[in-house]
C-alpha atoms as a PDB file:
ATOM      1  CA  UNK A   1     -23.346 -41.791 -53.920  1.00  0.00           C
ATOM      2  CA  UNK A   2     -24.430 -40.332 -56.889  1.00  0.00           C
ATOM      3  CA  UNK A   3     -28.190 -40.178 -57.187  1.00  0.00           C
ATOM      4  CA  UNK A   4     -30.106 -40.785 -60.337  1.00  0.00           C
ATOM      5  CA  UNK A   5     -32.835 -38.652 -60.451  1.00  0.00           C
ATOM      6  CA  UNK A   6     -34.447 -40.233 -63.666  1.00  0.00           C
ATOM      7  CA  UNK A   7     -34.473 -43.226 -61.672  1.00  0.00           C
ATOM      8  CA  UNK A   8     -35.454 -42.224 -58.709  1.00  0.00           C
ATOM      9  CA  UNK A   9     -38.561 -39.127 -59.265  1.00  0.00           C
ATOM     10  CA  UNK A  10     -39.609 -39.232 -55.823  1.00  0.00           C
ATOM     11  CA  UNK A  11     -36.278 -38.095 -54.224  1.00  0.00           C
ATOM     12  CA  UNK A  12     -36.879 -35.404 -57.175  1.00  0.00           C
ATOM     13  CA  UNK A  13     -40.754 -34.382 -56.104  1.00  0.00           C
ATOM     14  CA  UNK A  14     -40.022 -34.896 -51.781  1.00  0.00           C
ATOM     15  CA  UNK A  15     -36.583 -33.559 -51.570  1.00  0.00           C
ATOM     16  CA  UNK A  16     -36.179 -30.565 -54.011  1.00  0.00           C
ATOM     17  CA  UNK A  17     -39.695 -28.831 -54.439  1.00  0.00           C
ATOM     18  CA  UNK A  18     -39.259 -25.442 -54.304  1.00  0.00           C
ATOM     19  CA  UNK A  19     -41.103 -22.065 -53.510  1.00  0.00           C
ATOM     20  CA  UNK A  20     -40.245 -21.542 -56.919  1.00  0.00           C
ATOM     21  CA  UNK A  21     -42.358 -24.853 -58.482  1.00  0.00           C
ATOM     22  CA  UNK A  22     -45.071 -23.541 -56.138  1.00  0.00           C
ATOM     23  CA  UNK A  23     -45.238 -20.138 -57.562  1.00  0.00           C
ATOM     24  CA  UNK A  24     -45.185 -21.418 -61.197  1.00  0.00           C
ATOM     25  CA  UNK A  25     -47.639 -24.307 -60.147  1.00  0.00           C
ATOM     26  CA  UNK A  26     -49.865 -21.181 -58.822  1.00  0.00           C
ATOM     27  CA  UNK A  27     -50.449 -19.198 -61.870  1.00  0.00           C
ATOM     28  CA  UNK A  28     -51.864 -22.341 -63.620  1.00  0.00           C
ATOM     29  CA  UNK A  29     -55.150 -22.857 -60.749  1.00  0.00           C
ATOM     30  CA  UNK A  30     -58.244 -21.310 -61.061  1.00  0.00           C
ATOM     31  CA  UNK A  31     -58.619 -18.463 -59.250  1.00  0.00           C
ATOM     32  CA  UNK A  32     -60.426 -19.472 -56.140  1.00  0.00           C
ATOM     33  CA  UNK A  33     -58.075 -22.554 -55.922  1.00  0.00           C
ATOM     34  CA  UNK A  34     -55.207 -20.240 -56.198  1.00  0.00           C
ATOM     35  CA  UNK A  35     -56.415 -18.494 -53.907  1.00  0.00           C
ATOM     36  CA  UNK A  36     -57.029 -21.304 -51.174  1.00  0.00           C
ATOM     37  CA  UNK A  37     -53.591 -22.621 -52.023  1.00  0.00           C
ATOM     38  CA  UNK A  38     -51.690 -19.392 -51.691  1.00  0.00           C
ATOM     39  CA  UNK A  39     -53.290 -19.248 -47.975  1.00  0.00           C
ATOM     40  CA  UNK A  40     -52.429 -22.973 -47.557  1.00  0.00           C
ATOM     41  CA  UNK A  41     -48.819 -22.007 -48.004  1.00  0.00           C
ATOM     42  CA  UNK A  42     -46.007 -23.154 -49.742  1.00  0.00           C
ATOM     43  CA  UNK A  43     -45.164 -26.364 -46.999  1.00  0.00           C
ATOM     44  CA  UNK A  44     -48.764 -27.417 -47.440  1.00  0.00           C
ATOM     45  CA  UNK A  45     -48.679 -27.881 -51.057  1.00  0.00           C
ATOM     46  CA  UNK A  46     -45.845 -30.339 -50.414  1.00  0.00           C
ATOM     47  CA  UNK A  47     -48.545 -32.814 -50.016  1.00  0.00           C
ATOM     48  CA  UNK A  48     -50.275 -31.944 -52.620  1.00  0.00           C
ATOM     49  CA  UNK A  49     -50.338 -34.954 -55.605  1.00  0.00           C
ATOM     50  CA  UNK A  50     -51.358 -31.727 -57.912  1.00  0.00           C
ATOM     51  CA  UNK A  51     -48.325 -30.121 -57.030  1.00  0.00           C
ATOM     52  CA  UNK A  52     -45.868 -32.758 -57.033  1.00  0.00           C
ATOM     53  CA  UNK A  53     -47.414 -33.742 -60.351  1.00  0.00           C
ATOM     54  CA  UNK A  54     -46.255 -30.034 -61.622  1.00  0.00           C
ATOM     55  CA  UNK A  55     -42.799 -30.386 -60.503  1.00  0.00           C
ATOM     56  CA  UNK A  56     -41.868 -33.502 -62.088  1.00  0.00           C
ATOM     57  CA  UNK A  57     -43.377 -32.430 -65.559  1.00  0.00           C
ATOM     58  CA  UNK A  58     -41.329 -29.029 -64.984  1.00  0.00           C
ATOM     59  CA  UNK A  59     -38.316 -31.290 -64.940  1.00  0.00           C
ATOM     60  CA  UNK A  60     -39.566 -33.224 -67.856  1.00  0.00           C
ATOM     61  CA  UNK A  61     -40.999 -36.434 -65.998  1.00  0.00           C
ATOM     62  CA  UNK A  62     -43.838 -37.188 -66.752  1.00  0.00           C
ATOM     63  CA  UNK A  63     -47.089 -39.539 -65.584  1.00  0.00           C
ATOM     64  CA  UNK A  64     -45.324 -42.660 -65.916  1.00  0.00           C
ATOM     65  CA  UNK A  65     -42.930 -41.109 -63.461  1.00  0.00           C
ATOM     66  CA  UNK A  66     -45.204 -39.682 -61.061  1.00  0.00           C
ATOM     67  CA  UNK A  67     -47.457 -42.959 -60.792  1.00  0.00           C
ATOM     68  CA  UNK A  68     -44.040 -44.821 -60.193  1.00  0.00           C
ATOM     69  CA  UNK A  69     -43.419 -41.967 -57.459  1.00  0.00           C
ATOM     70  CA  UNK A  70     -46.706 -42.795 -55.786  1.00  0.00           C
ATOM     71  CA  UNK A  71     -46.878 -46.662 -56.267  1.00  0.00           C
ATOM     72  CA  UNK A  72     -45.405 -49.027 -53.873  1.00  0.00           C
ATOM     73  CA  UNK A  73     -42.694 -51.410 -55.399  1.00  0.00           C
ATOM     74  CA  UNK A  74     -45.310 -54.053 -55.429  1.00  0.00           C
ATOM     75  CA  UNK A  75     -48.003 -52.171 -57.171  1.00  0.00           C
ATOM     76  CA  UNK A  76     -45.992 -50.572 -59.848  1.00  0.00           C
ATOM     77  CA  UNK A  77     -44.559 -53.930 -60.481  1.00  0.00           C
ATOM     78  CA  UNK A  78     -47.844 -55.519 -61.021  1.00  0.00           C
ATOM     79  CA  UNK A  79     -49.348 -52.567 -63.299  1.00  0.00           C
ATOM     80  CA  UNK A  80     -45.922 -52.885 -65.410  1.00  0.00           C
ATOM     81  CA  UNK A  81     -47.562 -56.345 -66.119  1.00  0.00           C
ATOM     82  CA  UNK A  82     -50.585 -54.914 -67.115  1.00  0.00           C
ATOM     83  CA  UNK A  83     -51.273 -54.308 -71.223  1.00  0.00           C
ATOM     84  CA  UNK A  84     -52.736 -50.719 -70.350  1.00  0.00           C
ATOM     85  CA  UNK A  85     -51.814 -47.748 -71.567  1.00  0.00           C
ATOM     86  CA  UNK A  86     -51.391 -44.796 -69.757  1.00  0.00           C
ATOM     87  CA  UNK A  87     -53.987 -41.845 -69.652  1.00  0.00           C
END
């Protein structure tokens, strides 16, 4: 089955991070964060909502997609009803 990744961000952001995302996503922390995080390793960023954040805009998703990727079903149902505008 073909997967639709536009569809579907968080197989995107939990499946396919890379060491690459977390070496770009490095350069842009301040330096004692950097620093913290580059001891933290790569498979402890993987938690990270900063760095999953990162990855999806690298790929051109953007917050609507990464608040979709950390709702559940029933919460990003119920702020699609919502007249708010995203941040």
């Amino acid at each position: 089955m073909k997967q639709n990744y536009h569809r579907c961000p968080h197989v995107l952001a939990d499946g396919h991070l890379t060491e690459d995302d977390f070496h770009h996503w490095l350069t842009g922390l301040p330096p004692r964060m950097r620093q913290a995080m580059t001891a933290a390793g790569f498979a402890a960023a993987n938690s990270s909502w900063a760095f999953r954040r990162h990855a999806l805009e690298r790929r051109d998703l953007g917050y609507t997609a990464f608040m979709q990727q950390q709702l559940s079903a029933e919460d990003w149902d119920f702020l699609q009803q919502q007249d708010v505008e995203p941040a």
